[in-house]
N, C-alpha and C. Protein backbone atom coordinates (compact mmCIF):
# COMPACT_ATOMS: atom_id res chain seq x y z
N UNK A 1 -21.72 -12.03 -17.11
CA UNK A 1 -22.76 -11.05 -17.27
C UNK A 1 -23.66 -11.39 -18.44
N UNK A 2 -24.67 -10.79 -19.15
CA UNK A 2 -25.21 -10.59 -20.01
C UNK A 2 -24.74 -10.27 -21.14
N UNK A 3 -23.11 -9.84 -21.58
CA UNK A 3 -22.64 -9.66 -23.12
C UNK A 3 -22.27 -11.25 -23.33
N UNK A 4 -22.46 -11.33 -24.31
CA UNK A 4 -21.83 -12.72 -25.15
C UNK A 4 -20.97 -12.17 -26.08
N UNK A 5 -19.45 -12.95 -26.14
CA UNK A 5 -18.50 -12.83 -27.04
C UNK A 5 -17.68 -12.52 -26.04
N UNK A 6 -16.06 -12.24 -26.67
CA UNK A 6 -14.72 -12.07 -26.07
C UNK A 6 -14.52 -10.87 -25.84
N UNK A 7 -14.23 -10.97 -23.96
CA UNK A 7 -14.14 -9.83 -23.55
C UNK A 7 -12.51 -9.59 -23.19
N UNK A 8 -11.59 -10.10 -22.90
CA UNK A 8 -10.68 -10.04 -22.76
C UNK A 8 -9.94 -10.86 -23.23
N UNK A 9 -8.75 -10.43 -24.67
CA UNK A 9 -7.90 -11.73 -25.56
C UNK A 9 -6.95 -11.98 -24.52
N UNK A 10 -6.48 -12.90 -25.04
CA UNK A 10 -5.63 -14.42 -24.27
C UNK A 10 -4.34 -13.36 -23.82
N UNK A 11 -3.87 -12.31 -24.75
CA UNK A 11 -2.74 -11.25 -24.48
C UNK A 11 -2.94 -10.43 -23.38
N UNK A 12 -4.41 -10.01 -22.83
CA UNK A 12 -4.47 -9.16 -21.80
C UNK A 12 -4.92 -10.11 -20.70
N UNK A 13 -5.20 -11.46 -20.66
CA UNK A 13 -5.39 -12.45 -19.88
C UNK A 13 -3.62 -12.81 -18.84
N UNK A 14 -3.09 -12.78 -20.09
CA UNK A 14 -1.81 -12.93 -19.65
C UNK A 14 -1.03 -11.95 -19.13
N UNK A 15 -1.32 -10.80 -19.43
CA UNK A 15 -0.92 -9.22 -18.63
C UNK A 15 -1.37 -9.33 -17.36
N UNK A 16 -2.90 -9.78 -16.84
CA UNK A 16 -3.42 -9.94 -16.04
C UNK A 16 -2.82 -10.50 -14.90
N UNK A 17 -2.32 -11.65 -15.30
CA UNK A 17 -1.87 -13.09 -14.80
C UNK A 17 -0.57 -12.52 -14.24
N UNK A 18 0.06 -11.82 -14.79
CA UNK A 18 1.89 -11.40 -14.44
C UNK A 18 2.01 -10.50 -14.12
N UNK A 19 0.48 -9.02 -13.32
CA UNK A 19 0.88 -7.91 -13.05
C UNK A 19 -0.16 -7.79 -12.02
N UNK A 20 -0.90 -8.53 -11.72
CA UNK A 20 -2.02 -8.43 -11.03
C UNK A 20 -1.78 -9.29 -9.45
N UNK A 21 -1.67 -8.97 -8.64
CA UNK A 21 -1.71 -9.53 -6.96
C UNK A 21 -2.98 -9.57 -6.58
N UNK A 22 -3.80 -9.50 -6.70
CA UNK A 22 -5.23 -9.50 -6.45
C UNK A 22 -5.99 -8.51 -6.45
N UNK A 23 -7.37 -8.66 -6.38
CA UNK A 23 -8.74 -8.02 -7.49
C UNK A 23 -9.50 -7.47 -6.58
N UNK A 24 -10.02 -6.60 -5.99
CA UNK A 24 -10.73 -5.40 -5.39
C UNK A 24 -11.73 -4.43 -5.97
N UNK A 25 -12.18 -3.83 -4.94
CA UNK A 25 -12.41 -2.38 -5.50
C UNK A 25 -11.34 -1.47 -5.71
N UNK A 26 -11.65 -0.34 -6.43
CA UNK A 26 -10.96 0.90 -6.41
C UNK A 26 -10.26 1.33 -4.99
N UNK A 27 -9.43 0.88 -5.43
CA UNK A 27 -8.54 1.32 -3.55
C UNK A 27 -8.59 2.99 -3.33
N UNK A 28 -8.90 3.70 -2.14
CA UNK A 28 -8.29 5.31 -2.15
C UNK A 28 -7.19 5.79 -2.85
N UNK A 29 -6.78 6.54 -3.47
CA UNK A 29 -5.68 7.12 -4.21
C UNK A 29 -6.05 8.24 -4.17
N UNK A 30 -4.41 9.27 -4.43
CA UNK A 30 -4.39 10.41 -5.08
C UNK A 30 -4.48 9.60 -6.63
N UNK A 31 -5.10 9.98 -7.59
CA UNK A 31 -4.98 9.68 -9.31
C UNK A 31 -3.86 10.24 -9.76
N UNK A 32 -2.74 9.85 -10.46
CA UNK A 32 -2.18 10.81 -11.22
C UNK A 32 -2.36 10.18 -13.08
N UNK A 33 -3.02 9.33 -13.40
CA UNK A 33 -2.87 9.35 -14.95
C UNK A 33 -4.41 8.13 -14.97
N UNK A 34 -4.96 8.98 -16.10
CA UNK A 34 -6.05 7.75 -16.21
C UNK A 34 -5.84 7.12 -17.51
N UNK A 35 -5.95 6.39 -17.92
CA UNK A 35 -5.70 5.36 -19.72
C UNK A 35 -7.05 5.02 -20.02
N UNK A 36 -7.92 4.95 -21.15
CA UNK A 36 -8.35 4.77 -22.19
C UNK A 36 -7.86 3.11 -23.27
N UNK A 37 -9.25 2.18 -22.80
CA UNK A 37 -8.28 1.79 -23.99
C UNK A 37 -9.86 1.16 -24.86
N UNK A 38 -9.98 1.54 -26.06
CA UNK A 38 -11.60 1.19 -27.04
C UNK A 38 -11.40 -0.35 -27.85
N UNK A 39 -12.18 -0.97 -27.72
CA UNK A 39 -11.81 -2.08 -28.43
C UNK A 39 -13.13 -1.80 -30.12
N UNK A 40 -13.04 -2.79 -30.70
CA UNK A 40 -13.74 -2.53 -32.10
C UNK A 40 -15.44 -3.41 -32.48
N UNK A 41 -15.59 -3.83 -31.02
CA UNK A 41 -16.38 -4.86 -31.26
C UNK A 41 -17.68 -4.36 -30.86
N UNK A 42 -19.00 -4.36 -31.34
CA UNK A 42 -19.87 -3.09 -30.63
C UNK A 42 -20.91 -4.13 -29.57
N UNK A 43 -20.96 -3.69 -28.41
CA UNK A 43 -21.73 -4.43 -27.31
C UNK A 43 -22.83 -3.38 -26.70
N UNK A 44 -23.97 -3.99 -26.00
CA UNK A 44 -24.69 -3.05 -25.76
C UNK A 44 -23.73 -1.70 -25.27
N UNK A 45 -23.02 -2.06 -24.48
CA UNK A 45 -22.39 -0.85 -23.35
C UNK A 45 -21.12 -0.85 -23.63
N UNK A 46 -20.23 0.09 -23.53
CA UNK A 46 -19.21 1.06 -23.86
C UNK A 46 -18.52 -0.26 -23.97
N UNK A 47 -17.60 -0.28 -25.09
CA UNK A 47 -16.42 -1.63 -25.27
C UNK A 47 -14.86 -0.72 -24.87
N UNK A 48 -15.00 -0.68 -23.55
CA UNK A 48 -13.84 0.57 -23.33
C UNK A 48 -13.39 -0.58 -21.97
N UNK A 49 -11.73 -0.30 -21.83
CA UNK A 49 -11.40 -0.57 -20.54
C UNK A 49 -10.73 1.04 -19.90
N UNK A 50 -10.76 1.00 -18.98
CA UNK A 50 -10.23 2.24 -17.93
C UNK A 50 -9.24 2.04 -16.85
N UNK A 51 -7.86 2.38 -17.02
CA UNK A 51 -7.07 1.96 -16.10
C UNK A 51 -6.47 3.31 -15.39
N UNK A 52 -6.24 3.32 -13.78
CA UNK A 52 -5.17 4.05 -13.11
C UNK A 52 -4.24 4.14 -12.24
N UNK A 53 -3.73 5.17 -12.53
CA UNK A 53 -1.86 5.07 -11.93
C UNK A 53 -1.97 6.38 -10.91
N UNK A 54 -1.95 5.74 -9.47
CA UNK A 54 -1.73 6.51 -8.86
C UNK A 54 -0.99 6.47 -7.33
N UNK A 55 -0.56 7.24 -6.01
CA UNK A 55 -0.62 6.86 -5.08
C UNK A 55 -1.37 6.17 -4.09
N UNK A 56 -1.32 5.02 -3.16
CA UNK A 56 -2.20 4.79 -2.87
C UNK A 56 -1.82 5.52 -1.25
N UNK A 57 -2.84 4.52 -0.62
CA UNK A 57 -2.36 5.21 1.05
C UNK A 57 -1.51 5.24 1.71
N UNK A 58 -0.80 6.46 2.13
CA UNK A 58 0.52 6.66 2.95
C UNK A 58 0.63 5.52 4.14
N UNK A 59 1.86 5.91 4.82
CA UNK A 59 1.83 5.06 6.09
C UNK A 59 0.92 5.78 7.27
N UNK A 60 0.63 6.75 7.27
CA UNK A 60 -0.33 7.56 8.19
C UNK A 60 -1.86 7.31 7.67
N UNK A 61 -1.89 6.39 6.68
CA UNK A 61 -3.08 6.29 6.35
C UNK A 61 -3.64 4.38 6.71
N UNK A 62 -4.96 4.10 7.31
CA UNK A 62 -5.51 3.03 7.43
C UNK A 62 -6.89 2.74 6.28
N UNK A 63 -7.14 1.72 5.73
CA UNK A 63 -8.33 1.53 5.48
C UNK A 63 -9.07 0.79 6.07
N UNK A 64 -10.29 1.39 6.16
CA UNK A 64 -11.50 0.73 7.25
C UNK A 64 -12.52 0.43 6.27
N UNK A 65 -13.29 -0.78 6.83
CA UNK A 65 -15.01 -0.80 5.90
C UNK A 65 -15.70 -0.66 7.01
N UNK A 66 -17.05 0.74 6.17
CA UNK A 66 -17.88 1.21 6.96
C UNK A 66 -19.21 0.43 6.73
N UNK A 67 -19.84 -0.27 7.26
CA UNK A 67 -21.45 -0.79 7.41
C UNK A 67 -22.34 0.00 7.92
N UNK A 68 -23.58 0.19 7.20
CA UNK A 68 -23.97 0.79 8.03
C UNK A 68 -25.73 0.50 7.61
N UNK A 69 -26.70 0.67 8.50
CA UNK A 69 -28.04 0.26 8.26
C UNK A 69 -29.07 0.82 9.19
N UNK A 70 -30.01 1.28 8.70
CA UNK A 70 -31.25 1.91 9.12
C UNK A 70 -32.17 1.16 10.28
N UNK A 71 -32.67 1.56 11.34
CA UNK A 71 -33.03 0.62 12.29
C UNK A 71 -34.68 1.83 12.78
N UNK A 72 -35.53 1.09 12.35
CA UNK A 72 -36.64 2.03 13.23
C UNK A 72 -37.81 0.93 14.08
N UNK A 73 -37.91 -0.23 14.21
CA UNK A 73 -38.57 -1.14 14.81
C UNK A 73 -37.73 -2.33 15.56
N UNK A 74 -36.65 -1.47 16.51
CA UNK A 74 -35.97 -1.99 17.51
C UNK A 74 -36.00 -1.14 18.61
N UNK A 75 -35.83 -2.29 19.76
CA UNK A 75 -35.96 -1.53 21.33
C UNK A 75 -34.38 -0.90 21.43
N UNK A 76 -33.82 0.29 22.34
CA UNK A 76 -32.68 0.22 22.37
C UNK A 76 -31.85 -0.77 23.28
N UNK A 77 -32.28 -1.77 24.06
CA UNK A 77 -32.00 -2.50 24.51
C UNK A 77 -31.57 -3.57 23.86
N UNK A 78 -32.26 -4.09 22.62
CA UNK A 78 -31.96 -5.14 21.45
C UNK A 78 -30.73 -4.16 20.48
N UNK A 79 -30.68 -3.25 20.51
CA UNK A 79 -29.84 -2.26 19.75
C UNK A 79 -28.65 -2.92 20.33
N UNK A 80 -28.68 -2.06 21.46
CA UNK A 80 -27.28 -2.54 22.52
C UNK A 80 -26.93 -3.35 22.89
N UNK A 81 -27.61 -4.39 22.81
CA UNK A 81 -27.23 -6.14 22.32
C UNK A 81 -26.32 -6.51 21.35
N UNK A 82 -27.11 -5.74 20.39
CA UNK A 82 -25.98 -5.97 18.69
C UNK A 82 -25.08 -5.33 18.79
N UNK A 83 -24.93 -4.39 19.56
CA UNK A 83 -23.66 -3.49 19.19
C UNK A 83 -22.47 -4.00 19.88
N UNK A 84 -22.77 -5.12 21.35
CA UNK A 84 -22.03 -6.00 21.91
C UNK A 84 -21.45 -7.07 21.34
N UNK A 85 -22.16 -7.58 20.19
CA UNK A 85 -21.93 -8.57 19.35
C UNK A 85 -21.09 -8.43 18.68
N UNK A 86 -21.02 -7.16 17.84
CA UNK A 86 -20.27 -6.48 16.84
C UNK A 86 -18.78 -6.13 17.35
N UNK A 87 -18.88 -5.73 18.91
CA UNK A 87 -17.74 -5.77 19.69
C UNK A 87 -16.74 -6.39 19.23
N UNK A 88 -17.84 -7.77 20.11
CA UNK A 88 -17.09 -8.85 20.12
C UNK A 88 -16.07 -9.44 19.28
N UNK A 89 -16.85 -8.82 17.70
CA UNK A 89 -16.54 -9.80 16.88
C UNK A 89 -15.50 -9.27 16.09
N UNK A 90 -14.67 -7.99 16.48
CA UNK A 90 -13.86 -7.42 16.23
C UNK A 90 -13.83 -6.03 15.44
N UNK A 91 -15.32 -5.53 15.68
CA UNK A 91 -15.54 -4.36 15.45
C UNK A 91 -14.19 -3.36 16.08
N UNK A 92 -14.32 -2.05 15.14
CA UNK A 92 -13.10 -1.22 15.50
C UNK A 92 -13.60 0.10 16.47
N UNK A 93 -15.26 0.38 15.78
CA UNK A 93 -16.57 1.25 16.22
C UNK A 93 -17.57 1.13 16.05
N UNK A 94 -18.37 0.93 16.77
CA UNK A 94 -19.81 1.32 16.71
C UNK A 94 -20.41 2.48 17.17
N UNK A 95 -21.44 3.01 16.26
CA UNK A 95 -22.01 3.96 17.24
C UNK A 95 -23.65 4.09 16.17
N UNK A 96 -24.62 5.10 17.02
CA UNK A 96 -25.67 5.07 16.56
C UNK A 96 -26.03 6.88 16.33
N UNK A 97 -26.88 6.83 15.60
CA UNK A 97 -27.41 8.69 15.37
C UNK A 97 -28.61 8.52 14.97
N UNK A 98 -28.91 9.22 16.02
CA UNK A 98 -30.59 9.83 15.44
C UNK A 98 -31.14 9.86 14.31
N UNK A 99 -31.96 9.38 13.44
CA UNK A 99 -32.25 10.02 12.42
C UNK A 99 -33.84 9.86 12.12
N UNK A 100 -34.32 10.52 10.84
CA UNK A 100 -35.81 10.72 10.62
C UNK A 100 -36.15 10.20 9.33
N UNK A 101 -36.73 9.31 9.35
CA UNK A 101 -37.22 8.38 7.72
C UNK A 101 -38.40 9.02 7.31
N UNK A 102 -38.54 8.24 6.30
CA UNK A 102 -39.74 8.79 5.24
C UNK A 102 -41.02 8.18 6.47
N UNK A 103 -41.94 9.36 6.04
CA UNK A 103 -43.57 9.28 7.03
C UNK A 103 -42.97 9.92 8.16
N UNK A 104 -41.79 10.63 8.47
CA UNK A 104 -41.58 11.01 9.87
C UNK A 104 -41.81 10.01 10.78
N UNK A 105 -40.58 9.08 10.52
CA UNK A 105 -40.73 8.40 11.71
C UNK A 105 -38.96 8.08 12.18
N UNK A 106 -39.47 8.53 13.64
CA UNK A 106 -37.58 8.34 14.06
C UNK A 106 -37.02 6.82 13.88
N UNK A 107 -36.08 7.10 13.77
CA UNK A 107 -35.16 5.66 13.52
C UNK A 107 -33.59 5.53 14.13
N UNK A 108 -32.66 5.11 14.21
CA UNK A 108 -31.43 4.95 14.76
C UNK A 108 -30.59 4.44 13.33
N UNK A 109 -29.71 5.48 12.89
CA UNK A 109 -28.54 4.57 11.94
C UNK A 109 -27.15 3.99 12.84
N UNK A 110 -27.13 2.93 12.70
CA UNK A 110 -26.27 2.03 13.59
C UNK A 110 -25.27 1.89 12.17
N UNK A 111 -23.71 2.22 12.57
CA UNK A 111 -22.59 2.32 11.79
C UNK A 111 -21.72 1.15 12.47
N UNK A 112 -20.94 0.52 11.90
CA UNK A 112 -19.39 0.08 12.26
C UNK A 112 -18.45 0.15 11.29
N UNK A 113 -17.84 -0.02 11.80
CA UNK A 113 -16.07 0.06 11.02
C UNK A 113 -15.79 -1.26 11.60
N UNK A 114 -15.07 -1.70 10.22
CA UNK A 114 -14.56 -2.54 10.69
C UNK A 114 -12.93 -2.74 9.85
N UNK A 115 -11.94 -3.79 10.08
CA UNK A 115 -11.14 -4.15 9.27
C UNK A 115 -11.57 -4.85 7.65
N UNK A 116 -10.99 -5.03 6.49
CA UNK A 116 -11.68 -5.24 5.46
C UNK A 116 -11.83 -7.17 5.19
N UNK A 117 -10.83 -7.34 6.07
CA UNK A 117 -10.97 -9.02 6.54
C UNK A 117 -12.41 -9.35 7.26
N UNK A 118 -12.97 -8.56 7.93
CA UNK A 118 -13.75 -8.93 8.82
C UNK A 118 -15.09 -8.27 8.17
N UNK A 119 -15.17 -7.68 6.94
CA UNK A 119 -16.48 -7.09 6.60
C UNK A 119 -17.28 -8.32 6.42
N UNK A 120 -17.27 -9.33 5.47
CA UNK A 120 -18.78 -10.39 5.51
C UNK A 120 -19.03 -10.87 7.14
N UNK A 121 -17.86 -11.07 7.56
CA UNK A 121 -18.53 -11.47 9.24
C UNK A 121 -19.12 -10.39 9.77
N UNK A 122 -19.01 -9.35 9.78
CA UNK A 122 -19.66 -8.13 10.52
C UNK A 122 -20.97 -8.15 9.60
N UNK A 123 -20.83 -8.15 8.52
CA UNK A 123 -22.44 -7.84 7.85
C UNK A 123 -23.45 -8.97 8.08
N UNK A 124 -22.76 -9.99 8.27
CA UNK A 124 -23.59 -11.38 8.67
C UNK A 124 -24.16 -10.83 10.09
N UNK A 125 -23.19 -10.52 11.00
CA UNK A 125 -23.78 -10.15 12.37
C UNK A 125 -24.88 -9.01 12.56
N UNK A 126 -24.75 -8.05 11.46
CA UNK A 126 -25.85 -7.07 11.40
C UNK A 126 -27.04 -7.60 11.17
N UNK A 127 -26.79 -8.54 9.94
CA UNK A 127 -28.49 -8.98 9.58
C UNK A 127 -29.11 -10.12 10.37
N UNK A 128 -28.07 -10.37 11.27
CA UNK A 128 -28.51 -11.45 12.30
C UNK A 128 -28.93 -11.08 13.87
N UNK A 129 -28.08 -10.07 14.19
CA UNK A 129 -28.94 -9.17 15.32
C UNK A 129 -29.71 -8.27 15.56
N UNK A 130 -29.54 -7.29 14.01
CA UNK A 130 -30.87 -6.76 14.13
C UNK A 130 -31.80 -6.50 12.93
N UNK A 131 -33.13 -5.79 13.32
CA UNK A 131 -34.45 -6.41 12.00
C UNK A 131 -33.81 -5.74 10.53
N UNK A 132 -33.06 -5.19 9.99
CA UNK A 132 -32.44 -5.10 8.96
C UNK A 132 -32.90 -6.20 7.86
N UNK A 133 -32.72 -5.37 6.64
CA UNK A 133 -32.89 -6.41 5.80
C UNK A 133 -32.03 -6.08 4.47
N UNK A 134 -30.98 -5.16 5.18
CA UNK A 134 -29.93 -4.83 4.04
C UNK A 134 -28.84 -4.01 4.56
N UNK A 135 -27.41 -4.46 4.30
CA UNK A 135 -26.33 -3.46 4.81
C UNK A 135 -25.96 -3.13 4.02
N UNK A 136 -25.41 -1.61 4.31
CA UNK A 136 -24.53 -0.48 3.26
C UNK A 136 -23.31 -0.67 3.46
N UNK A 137 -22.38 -0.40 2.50
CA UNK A 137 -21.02 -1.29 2.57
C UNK A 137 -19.96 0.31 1.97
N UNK A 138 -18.96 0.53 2.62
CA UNK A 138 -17.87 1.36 1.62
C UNK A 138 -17.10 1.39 2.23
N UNK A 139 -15.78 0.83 1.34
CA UNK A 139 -14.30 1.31 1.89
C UNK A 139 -14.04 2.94 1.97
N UNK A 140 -13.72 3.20 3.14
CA UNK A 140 -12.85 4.00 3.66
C UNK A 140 -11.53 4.18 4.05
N UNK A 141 -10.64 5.54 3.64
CA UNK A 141 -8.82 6.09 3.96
C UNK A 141 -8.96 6.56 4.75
N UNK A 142 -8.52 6.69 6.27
CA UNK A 142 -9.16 7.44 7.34
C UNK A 142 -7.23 7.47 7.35
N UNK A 143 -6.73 8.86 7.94
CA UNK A 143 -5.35 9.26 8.44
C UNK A 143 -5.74 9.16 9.85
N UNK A 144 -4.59 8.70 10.34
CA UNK A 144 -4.60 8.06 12.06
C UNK A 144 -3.29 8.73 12.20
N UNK A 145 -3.34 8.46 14.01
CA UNK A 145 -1.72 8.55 14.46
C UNK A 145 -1.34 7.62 14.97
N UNK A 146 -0.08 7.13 15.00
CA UNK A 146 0.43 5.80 15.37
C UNK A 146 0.10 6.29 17.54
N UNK A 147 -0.65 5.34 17.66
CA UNK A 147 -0.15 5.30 19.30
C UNK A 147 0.84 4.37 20.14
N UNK A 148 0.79 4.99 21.13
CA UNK A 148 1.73 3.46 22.11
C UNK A 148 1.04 4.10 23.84
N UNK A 149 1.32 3.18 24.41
CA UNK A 149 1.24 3.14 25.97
C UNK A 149 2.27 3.42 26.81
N UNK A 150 2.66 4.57 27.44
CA UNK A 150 3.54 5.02 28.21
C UNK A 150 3.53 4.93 29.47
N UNK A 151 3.99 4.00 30.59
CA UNK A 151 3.97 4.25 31.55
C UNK A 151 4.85 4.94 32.59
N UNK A 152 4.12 5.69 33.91
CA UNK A 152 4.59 6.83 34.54
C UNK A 152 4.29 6.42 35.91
N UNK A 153 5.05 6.64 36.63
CA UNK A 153 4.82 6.60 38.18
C UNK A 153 4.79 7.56 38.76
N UNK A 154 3.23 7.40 39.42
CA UNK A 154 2.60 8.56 40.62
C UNK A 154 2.27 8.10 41.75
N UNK A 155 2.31 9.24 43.04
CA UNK A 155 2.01 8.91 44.05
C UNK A 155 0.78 8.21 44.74
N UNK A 156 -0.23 8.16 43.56
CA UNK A 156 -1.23 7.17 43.08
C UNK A 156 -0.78 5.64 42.44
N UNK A 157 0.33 5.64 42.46
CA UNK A 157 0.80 4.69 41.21
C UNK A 157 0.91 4.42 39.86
N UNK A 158 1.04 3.27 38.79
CA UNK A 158 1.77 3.64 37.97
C UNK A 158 0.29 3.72 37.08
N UNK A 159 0.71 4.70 36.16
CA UNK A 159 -0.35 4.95 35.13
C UNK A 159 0.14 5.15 33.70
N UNK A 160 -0.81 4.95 32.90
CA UNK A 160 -0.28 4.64 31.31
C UNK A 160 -1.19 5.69 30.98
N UNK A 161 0.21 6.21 29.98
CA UNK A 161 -0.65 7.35 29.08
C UNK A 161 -0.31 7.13 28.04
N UNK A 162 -1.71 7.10 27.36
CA UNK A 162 -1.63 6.89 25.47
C UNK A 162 -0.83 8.04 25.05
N UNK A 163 0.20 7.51 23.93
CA UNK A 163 1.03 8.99 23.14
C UNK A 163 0.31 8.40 21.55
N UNK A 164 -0.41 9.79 20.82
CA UNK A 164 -0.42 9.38 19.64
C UNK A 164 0.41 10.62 19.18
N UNK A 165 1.29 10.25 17.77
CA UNK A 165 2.07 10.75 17.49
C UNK A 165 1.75 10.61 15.54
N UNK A 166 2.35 11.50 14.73
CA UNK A 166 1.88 11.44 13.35
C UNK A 166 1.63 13.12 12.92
N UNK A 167 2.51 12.88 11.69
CA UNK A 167 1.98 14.55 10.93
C UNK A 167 2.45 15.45 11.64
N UNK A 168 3.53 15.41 12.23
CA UNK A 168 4.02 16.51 13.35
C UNK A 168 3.19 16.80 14.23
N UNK A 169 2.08 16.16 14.63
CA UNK A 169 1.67 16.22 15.96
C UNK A 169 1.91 15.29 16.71
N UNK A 170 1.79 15.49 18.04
CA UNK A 170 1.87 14.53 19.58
C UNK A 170 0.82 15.46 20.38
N UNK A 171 -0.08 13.90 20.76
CA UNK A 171 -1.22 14.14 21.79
C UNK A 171 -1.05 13.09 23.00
N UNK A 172 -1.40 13.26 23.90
CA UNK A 172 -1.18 12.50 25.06
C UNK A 172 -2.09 12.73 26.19
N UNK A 173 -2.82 11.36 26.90
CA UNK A 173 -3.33 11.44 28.02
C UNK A 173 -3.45 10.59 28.46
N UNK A 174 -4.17 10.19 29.68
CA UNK A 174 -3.70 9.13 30.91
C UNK A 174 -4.90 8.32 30.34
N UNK A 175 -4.51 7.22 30.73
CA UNK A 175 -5.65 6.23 30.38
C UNK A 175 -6.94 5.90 31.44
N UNK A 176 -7.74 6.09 30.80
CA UNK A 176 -9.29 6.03 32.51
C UNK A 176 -9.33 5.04 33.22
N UNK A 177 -9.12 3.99 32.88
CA UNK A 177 -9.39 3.10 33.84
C UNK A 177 -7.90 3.20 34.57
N UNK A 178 -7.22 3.32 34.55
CA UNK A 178 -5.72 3.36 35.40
C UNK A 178 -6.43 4.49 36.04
N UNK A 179 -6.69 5.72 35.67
CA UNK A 179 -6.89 6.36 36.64
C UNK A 179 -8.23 6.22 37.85
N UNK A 180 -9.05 5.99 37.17
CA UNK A 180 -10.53 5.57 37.86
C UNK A 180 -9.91 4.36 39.22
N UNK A 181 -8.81 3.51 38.73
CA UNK A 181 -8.66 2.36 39.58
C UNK A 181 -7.96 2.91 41.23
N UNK A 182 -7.00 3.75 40.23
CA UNK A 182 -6.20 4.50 41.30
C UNK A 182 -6.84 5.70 42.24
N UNK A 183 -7.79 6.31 41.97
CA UNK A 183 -8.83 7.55 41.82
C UNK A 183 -9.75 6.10 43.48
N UNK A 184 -10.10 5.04 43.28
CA UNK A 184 -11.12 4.60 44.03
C UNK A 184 -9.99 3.63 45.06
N UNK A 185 -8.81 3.62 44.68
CA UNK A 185 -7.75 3.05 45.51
C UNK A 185 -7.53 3.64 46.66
N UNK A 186 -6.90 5.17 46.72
CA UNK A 186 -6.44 6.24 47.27
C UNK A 186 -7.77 7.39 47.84
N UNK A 187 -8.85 7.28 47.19
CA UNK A 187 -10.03 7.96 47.76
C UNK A 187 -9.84 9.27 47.28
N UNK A 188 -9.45 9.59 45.90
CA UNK A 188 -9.00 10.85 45.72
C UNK A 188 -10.23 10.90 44.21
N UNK A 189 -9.77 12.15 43.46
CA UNK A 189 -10.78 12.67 42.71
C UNK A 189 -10.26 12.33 41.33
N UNK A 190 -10.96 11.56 40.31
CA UNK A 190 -10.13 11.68 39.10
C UNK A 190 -8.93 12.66 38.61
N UNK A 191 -9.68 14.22 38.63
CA UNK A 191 -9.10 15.29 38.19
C UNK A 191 -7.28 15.49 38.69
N UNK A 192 -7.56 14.66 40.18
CA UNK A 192 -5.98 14.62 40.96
C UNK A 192 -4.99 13.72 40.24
N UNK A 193 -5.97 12.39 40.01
CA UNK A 193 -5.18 11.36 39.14
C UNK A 193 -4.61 12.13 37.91
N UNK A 194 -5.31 12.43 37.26
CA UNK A 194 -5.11 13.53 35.63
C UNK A 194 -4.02 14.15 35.66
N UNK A 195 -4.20 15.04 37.02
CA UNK A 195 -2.94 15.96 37.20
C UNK A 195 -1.55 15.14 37.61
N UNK A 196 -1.50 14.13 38.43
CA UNK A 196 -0.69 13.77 38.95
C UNK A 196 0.03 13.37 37.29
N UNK A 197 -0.27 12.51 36.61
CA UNK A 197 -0.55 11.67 35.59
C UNK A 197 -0.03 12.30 34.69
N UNK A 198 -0.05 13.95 34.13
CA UNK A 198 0.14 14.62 33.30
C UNK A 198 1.82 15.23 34.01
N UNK A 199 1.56 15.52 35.12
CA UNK A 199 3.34 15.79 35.67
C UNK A 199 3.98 15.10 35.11
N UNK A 200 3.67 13.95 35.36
CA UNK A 200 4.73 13.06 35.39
C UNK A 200 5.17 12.64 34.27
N UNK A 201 4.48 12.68 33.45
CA UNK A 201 4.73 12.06 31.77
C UNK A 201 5.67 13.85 31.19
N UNK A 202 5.02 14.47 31.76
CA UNK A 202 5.95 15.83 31.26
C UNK A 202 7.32 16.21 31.78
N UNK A 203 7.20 15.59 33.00
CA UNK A 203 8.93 15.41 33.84
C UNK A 203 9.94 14.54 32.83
N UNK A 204 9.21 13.22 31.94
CA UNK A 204 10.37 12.32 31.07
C UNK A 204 11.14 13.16 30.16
C-alpha cells in the first residue's frame, strides 16, 4: 500500500505462519468476542489491528458468491444467451429483475450465484457475454436443506421425488420431468402423475 515502515514484526509474522490456513474475506459468523490491538507508531490511518472469535457456518449452512450487474443496452435474446453460458459454466442460479436506472430508463439486473471456486470464472463470463463494464461481488450464508432423490413406483411408472430435509422440516415432491415423461407416455394429465406420485411416496 501507500504506508512506508513496519507493519507487522517478525513475532506476529510468525503467529501468522502457525495459526493461519488461509486468507479471505470476513467469513459469515455469529461474533462472539472482538480484540483490539494499538501499536505506537503514528501512520496516516488508524495503527490498530482487529481480530474475531466467533461461530462460523453450521452444517445447514452453504456459502455462495453472488455477482451481480446492471444491463440496460441488451436484447433479451443476447441476455438469454449469457445466462446459458453461465449455466454452463457451473452457475448454481441465474435470474433477472426488472429494474429502473437513473434518467428513467428500464434495465434488467442479471444475478448469479455461484460456488466461491468458480467466482473469477463466472465474472470473466459476465464481462464477456454481456455489455457490462463492471461486476458486483459478495459472499453469501444462505441455510439450505440437505436433499436426495427418492424413487417410487406408479402405475405410470417409476418416479423420483426430491426429499429435502433440515431444521426439523421435510418437504417433498415429484420431480417434472419424470412426471411430464410419464404424463406424455400414458396420455394422462400431469396433475394424475402428481397424485399418483405423492401416494406412493406416502405409502413408504
Amino acid at each position: 500500500g501507500s504506508i512506508r515502515g513496519e507493519l507487522c514484526t517478525p513475532t506476529g509474522a510468525a503467529l501468522l505462519k502457525h495459526f493461519v490456513d488461509e486468507f479471505s474475506s470476513l467469513p459469515p459468523m455469529t461474533v462472539e468476542t472482538i480484540g483490539y490491538g494499538m501499536g505506537k507508531k503514528d501512520f496516516p490511518v488508524a495503527n490498530c489491528v482487529r481480530a474475531f472469535i466467533g461461530q462460523g457456518a453450521g452444517s445447514g449452512d452453504d456459502l455462495v458468491c453472488e455477482l451481480s450487474c446492471n444491463l440496460d443496452d441488451m436484447t433479451p435474446e443476447a441476455i438469454g444467451y449469457a445466462v446459458e453460458k453461465l449455466f454452463a459454466a457451473g452457475a448454481l442460479d441465474v435470474f433477472s429483475t426488472p429494474i429502473q436506472m437513473k434518467k428513467n430508463r428500464p434495465a434488467v439486473l442479471l444475478t448469479c450465484l455461484c460456488r466461491p471456486a468458480d467466482e473469477e470464472a463466472v465474472a470473466k463470463l459476465l464481462l464477456t457475454h454481456t455489455t457490462t463494464i463492471g461486476v458486483r461481488k459478495k459472499l453469501c450464508s444462505r441455510t439450505i436443506l440437505s436433499s436426495t432423490a427418492v424413487p417410487v413406483q406408479t402405475s405410470y411408472g417409476e418416479i423420483r421425488i426430491k426429499v429435502s430435509r433440515g431444521h426439523g422440516i421435510e418437504k417433498f415432491k415429484p420431480e417434472f420431468d419424470d412426471m411430464r415423461s410419464a404424463a406424455q407416455e400414458h396420455g394422462v394429465t400431469l396433475e394424475e402423475v402428481y397424485r399418483a406420485a405423492l401416494a406412493a411416496y406416502e405409502r413408504l
